[in-house]
Protein backbone atom coordinates (compact mmCIF):
# COMPACT_ATOMS: atom_id res chain seq x y z
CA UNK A 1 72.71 -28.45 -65.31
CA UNK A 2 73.80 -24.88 -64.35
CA UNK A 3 75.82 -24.95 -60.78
CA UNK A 4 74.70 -21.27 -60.28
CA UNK A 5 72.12 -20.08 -58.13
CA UNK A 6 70.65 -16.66 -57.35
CA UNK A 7 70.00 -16.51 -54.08
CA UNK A 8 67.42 -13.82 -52.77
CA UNK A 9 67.48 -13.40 -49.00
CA UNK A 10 64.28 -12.08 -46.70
CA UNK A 11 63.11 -9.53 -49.35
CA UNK A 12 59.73 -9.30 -47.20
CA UNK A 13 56.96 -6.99 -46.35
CA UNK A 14 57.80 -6.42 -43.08
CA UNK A 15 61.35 -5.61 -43.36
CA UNK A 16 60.51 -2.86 -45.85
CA UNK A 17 58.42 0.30 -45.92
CA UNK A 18 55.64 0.05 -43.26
CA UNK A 19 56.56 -3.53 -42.43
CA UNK A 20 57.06 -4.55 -38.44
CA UNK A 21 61.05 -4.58 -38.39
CA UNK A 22 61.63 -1.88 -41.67
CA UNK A 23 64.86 -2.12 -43.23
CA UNK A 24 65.52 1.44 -44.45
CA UNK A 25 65.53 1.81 -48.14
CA UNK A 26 64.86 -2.25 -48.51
CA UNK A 27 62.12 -1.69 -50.91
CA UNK A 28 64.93 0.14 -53.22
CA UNK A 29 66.54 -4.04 -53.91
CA UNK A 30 63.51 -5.22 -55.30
CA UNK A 31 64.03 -3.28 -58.86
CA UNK A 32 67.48 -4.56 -59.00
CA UNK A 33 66.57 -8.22 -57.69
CA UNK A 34 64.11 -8.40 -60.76
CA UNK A 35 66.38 -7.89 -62.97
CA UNK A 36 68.49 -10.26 -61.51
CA UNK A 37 65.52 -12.84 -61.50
CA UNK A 38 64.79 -12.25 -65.01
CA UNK A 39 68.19 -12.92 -66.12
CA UNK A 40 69.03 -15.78 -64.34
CA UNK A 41 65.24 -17.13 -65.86
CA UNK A 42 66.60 -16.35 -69.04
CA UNK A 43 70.02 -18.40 -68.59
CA UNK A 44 67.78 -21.06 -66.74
CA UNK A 45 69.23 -21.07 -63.98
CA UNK A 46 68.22 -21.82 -60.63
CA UNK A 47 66.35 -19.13 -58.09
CA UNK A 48 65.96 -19.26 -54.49
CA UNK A 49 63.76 -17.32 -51.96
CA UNK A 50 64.35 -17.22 -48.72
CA UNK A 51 61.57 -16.03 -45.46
CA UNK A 52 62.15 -15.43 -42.03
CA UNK A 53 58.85 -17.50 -40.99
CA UNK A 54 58.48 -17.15 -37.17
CA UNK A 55 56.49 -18.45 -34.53
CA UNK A 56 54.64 -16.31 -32.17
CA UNK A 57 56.36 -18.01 -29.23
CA UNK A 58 60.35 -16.84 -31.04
CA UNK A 59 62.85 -16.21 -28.09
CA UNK A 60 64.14 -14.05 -31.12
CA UNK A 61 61.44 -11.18 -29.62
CA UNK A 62 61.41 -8.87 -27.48
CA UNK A 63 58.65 -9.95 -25.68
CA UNK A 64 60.59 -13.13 -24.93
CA UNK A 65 63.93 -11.95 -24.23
CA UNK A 66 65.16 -10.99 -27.71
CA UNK A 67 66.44 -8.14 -29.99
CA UNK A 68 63.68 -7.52 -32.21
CA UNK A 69 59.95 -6.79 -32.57
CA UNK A 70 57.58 -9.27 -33.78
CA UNK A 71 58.03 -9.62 -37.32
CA UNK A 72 57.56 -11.99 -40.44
CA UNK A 73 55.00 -14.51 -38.26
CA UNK A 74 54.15 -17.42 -40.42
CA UNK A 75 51.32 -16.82 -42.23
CA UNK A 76 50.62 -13.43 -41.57
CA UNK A 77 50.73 -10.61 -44.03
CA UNK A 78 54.07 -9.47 -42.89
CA UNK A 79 55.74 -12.38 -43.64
CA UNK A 80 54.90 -12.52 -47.38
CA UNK A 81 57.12 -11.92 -50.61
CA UNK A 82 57.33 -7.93 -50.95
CA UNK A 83 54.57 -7.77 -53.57
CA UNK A 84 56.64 -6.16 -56.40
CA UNK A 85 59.26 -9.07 -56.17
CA UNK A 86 58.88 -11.06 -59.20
CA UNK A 87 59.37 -14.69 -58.36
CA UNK A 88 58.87 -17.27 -61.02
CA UNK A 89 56.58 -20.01 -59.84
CA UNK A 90 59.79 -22.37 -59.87
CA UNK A 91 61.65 -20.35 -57.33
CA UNK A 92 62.81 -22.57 -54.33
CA UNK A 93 61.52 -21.08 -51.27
CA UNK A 94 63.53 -21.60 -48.03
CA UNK A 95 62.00 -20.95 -44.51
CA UNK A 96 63.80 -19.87 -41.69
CA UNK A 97 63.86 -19.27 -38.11
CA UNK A 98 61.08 -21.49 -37.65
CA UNK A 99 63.05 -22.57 -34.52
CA UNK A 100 62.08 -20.60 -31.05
CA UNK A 101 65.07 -21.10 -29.40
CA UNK A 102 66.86 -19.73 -32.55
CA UNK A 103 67.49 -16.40 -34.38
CA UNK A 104 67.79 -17.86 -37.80
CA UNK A 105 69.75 -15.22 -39.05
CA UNK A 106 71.65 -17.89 -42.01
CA UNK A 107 69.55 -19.39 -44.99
CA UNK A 108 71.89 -22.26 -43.86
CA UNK A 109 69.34 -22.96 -41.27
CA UNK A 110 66.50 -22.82 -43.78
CA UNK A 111 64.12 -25.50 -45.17
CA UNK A 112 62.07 -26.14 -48.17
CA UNK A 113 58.89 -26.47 -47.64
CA UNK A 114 59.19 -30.16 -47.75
CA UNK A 115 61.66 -30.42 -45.03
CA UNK A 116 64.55 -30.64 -47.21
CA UNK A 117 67.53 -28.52 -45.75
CA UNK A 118 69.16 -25.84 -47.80
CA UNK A 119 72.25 -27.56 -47.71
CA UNK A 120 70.80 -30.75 -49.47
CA UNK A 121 69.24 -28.99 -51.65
CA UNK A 122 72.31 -27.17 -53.22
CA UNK A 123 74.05 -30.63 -53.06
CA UNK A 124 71.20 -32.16 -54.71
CA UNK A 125 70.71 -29.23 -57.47
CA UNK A 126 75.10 -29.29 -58.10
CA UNK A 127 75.16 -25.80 -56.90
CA UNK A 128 78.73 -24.41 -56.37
CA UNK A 129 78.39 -20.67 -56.58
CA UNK A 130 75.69 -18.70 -54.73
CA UNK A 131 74.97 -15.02 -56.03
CA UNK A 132 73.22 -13.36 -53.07
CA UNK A 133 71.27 -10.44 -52.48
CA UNK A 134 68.46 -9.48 -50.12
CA UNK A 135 68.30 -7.80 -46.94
CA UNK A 136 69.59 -6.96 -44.44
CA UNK A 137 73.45 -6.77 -44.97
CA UNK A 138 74.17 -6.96 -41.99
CA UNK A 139 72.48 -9.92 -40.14
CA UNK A 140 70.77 -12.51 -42.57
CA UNK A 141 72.73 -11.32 -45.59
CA UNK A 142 76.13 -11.93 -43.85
CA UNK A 143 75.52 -15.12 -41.95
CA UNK A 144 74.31 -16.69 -44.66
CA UNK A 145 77.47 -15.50 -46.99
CA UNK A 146 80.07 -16.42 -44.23
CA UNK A 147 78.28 -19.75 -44.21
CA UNK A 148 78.64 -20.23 -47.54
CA UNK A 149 81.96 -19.97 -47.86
CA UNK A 150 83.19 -21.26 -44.52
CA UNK A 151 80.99 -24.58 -46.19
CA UNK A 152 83.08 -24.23 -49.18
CA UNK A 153 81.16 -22.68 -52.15
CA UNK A 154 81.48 -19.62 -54.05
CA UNK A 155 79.63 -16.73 -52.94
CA UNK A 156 78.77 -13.62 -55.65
CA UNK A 157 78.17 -10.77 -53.32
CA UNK A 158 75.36 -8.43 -55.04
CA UNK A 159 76.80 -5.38 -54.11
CA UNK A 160 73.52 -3.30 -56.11
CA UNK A 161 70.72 -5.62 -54.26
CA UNK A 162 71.93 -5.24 -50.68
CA UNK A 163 70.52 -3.08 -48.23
CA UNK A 164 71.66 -2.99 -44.53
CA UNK A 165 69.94 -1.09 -41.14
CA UNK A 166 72.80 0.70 -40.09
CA UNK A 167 75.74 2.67 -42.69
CA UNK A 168 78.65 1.53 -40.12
CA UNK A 169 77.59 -2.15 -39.21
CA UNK A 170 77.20 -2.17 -42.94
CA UNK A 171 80.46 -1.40 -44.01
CA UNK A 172 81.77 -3.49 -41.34
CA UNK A 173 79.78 -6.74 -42.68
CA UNK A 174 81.19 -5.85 -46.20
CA UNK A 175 84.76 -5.96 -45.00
CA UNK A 176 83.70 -8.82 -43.55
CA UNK A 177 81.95 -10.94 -46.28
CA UNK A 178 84.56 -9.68 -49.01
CA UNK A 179 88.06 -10.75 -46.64
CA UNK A 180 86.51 -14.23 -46.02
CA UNK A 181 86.37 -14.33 -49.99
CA UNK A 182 82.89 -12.95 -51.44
CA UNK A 183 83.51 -11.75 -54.65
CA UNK A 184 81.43 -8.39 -55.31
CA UNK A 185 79.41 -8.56 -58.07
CA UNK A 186 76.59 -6.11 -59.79
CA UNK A 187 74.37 -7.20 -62.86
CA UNK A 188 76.25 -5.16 -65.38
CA UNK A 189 79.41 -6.79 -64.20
CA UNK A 190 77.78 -9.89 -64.60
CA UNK A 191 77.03 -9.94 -67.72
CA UNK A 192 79.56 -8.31 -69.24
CA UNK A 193 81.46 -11.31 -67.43
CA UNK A 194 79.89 -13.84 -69.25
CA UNK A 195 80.01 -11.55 -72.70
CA UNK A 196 83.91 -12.17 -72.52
CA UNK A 197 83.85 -16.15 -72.38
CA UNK A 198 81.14 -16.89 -74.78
């Protein structure tokens, strides 16, 4: 059993072009993040999705004392896979921030939709490195990778399937990430990784 994982983080309509909460540029991962898919499908190796799945009622809102507009509301339109995103009907899909009194910023707070906890699941699956992309850099991308490796597995930061809101909190969250030991990573690298210990 492969211990890798691709991990694909909040790559939904609404964060991206003439979504609720729009990540500028986000749509531009979702070439890169197929390619990703499709090679980790080819290796047969795990993939992972996760949502921000909300409830109306979120203290993560504005209209109840939060930071952000209503976004990604479970089971609305806004909150589904960006439609270009090619997940395999085996990907893992991990829902988040289905707590009101909770941002839900980490896929470390995520479930399955069987109520299994993203945790047990990369215990259960032998998972030791996670290779993570998605959006946004700077808030669900970056919890989740300081998670990771304050938790103690290996995180592959995916340097070309990132996209952040703001160029200086960006940065910032990269400097971040890569001193508490994210390892940047693109595809090409990737594979021309694994070319030189076949």
């Amino acid at each position: 059993m492969n211990s890798q994982a691709l991990l694909i983080v909040d790559v939904q309509i609404d964060f991206c072009r003439g979504g609720a909460l729009v990540v500028p540029q986000g749509d531009r991962v979702v070439a890169a993040l197929n390619q990703y898919i499709a090679y980790f499908r080819y290796k047969g190796r795990t993939i992972m999705a996760s949502r921000d799945w909300h409830p109306i009622n979120s203290k993560h809102f504005k209209t109840h004392g939060g930071l952000w507009p209503e976004h990604c509301l479970q089971n609305t339109r806004g909150a589904d896979f960006h439609p270009k995103l090619k997940l395999p009907q085996e990907t893992v899909i991990l829902s988040k921030g289905m707590d009101e009194n909770k941002n839900g910023y980490s896929v470390f707070e995520a479930q399955t939709p069987a109520g299994e906890p993203f945790k047990d699941v990369l215990k259960r699956l032998h998972i030791d490195t996670l290779f993570v992309g998605g959006l946004a850099t700077e808030f669900c991308v970056q919890s989740t990778v300081l998670d990771a490796l304050q938790q103690g597995w290996q995180v592959e930061l995916l340097t070309d399937a990132i996209q952040g809101i703001g160029p200086a909190a960006c940065r910032a969250a990269m400097d971040m990430m890569l001193m508490e030991g994210a390892h940047p990573m693109t595809l090409m690298g990737l594979k021309q990784q694994e070319k030189q210990h076949v």
